[in-house]
N, C-alpha and C. Protein backbone atom coordinates (compact mmCIF):
# COMPACT_ATOMS: atom_id res chain seq x y z
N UNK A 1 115.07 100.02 99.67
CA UNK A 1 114.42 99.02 98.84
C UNK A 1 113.89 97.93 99.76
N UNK A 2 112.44 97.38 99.14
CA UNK A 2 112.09 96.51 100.59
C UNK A 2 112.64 95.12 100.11
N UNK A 3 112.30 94.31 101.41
CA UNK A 3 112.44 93.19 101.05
C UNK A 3 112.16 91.87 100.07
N UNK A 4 112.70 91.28 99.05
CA UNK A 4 111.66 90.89 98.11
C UNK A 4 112.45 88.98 98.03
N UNK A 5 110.94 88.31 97.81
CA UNK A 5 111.30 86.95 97.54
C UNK A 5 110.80 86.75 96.36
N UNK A 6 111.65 86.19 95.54
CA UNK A 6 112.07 85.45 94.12
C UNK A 6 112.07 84.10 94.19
N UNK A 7 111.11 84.09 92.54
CA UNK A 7 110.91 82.15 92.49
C UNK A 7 111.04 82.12 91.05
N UNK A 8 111.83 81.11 90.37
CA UNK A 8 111.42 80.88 89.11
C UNK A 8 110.26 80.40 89.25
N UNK A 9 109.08 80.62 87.97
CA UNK A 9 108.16 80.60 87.84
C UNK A 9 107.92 79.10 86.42
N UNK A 10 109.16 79.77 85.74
CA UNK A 10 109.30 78.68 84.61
C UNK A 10 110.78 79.25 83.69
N UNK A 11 111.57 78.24 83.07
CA UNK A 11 112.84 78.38 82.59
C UNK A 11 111.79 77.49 81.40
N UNK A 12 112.45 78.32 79.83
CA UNK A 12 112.78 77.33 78.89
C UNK A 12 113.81 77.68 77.92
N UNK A 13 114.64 76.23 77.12
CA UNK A 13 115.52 76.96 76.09
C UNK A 13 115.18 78.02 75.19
N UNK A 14 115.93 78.65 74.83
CA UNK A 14 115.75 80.02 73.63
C UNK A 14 116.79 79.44 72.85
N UNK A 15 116.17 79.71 71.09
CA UNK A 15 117.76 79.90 70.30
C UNK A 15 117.22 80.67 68.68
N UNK A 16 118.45 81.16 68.95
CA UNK A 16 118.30 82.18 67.49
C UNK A 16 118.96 81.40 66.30
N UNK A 17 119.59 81.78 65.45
CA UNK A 17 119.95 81.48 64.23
C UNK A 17 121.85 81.80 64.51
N UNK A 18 121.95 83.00 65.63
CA UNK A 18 123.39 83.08 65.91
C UNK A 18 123.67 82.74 67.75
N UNK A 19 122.54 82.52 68.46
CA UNK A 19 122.39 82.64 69.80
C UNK A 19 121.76 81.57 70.63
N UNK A 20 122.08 81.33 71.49
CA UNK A 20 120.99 80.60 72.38
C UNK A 20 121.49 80.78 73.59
N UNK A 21 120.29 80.33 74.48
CA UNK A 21 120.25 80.60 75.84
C UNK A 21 119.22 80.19 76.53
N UNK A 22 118.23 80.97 77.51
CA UNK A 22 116.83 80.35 77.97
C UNK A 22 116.03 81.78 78.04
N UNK A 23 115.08 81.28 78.22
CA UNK A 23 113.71 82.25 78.46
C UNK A 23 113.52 82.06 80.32
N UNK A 24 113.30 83.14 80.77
CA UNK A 24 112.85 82.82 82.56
C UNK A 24 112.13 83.55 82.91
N UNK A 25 111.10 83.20 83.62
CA UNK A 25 110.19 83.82 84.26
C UNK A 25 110.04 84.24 85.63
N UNK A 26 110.11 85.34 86.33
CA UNK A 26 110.48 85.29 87.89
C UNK A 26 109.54 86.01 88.55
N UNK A 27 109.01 85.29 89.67
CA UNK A 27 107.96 85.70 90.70
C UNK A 27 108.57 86.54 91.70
N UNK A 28 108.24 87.89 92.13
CA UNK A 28 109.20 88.64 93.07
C UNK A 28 107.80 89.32 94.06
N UNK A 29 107.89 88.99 95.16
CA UNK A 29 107.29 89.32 96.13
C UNK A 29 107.34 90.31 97.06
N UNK A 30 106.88 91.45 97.42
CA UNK A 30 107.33 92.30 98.22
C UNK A 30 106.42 93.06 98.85
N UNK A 31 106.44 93.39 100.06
CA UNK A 31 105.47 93.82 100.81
C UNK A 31 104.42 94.43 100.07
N UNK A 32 103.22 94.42 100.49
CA UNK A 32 101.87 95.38 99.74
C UNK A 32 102.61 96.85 99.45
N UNK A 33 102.80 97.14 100.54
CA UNK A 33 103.67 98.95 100.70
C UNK A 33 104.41 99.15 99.25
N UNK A 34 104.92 97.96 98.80
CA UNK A 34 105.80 98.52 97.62
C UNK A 34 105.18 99.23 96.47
N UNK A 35 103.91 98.96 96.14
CA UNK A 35 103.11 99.12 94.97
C UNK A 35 103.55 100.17 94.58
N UNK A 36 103.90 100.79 95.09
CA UNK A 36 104.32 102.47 94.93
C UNK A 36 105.68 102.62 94.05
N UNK A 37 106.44 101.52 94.72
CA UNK A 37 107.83 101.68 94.37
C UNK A 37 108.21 101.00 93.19
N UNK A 38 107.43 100.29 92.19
CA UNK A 38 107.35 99.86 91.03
C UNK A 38 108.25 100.37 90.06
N UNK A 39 107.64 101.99 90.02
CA UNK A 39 108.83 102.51 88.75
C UNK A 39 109.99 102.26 89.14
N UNK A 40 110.39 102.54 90.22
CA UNK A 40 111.73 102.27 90.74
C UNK A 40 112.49 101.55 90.99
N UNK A 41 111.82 100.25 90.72
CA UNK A 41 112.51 99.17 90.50
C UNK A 41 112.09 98.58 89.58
N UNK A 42 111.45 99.23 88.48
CA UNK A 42 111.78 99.03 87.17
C UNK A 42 113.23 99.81 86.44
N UNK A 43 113.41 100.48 86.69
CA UNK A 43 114.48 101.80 86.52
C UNK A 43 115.82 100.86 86.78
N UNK A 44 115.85 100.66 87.80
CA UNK A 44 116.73 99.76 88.51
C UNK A 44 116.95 98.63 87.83
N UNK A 45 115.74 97.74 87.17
CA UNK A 45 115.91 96.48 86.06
C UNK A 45 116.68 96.99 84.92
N UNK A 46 116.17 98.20 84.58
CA UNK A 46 117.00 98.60 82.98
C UNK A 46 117.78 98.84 83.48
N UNK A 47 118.66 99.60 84.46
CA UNK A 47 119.78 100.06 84.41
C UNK A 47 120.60 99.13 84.97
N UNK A 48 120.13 98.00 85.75
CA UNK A 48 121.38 97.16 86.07
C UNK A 48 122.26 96.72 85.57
N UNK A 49 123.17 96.36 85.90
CA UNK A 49 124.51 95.27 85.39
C UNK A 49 124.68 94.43 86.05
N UNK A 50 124.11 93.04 85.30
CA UNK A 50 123.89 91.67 85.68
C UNK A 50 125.16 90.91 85.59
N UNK A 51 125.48 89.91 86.75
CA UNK A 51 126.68 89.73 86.72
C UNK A 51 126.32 87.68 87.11
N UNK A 52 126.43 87.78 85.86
CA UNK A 52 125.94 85.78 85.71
C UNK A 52 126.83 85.02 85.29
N UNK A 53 127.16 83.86 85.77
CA UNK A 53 127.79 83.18 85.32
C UNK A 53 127.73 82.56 83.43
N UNK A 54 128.72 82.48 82.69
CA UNK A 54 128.81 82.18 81.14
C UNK A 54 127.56 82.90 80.94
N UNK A 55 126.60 83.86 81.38
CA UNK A 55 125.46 84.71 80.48
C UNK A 55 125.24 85.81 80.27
N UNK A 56 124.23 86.50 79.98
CA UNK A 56 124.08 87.48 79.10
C UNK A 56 122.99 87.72 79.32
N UNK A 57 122.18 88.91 80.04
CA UNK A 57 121.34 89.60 80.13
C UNK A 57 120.88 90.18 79.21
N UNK A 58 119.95 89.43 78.43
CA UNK A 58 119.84 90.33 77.01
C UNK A 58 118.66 91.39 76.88
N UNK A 59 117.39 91.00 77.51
CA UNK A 59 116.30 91.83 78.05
C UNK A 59 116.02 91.36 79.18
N UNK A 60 115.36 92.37 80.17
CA UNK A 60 114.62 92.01 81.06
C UNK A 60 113.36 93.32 81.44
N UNK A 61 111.96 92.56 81.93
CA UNK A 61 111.27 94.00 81.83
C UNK A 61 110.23 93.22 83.20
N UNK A 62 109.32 93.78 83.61
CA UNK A 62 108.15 93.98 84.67
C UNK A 62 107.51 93.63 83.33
N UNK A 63 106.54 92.46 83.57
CA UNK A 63 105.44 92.44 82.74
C UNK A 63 104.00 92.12 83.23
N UNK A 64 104.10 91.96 84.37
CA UNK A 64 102.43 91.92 85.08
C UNK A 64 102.56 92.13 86.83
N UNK A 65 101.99 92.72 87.07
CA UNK A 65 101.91 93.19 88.37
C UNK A 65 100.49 92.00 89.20
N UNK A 66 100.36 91.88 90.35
CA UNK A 66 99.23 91.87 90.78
C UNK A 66 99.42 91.50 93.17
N UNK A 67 98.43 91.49 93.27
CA UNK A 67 98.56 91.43 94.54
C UNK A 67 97.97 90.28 95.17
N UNK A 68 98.51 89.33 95.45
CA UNK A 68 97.92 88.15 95.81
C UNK A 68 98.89 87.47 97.77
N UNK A 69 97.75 86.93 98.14
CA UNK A 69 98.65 87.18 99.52
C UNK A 69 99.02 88.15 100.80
N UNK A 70 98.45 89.30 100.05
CA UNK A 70 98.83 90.42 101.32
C UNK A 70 100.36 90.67 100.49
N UNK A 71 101.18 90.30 99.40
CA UNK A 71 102.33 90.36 98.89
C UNK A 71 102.23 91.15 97.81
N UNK A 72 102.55 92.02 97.37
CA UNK A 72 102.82 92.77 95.79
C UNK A 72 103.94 92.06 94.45
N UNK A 73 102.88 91.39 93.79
CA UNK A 73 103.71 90.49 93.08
C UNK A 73 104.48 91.31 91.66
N UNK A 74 105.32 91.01 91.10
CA UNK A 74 105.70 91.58 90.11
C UNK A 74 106.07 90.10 89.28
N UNK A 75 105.79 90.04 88.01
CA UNK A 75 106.49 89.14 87.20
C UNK A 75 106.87 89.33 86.68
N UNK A 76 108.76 89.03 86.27
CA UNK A 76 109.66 89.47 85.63
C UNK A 76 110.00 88.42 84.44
N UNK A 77 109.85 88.85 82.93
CA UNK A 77 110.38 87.56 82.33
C UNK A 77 111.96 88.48 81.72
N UNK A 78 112.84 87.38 81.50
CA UNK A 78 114.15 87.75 81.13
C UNK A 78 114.77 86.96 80.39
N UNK A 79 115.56 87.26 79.33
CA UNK A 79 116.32 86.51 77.89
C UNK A 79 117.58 86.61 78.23
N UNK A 80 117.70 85.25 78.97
CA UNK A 80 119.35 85.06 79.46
C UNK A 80 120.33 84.43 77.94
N UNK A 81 121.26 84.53 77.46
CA UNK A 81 122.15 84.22 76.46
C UNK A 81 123.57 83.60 76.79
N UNK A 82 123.78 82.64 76.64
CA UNK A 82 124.98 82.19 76.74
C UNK A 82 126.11 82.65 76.11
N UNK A 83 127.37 82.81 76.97
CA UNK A 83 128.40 83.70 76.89
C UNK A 83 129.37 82.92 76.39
């Protein structure tokens, strides 16, 4: 797996009717070369087991790709839930 740099992009609160937590958005950077390796670390997003302090990984998915920089960007948004 290559090397990758992560930025929040933007955090905001979330809340349901039984839930709350935040909404996050994450910038992940990784060599051009990776473009390839996308599914595979999408695969890797669903199947993980997230290990957060008081939260709750409730979704997380790849929702826009692009290449800016000479970097292969991926943007990840994710529905963290308080535990």
């Amino acid at each position: 797996m290559p090397k990758a740099s992560i930025a929040i992009l933007h955090e905001r609160p979330w809340h349901s009717l039984t839930f709350c937590g935040a909404q996050i958005c994450l910038s992940v950077a990784l060599p051009k070369t990776a473009e390839e390796q996308r599914s595979a670390i999408t695969q890797l997003l669903e199947n993980q087991e997230f290990s957060l302090p008081r939260q709750l990984v409730a979704d997380i998915a790849i929702t826009d790709t692009a290449i800016l920089d000479g970097t292969y960007r991926l943007i990840v948004d994710a529905l963290l839930l308080d535990d």
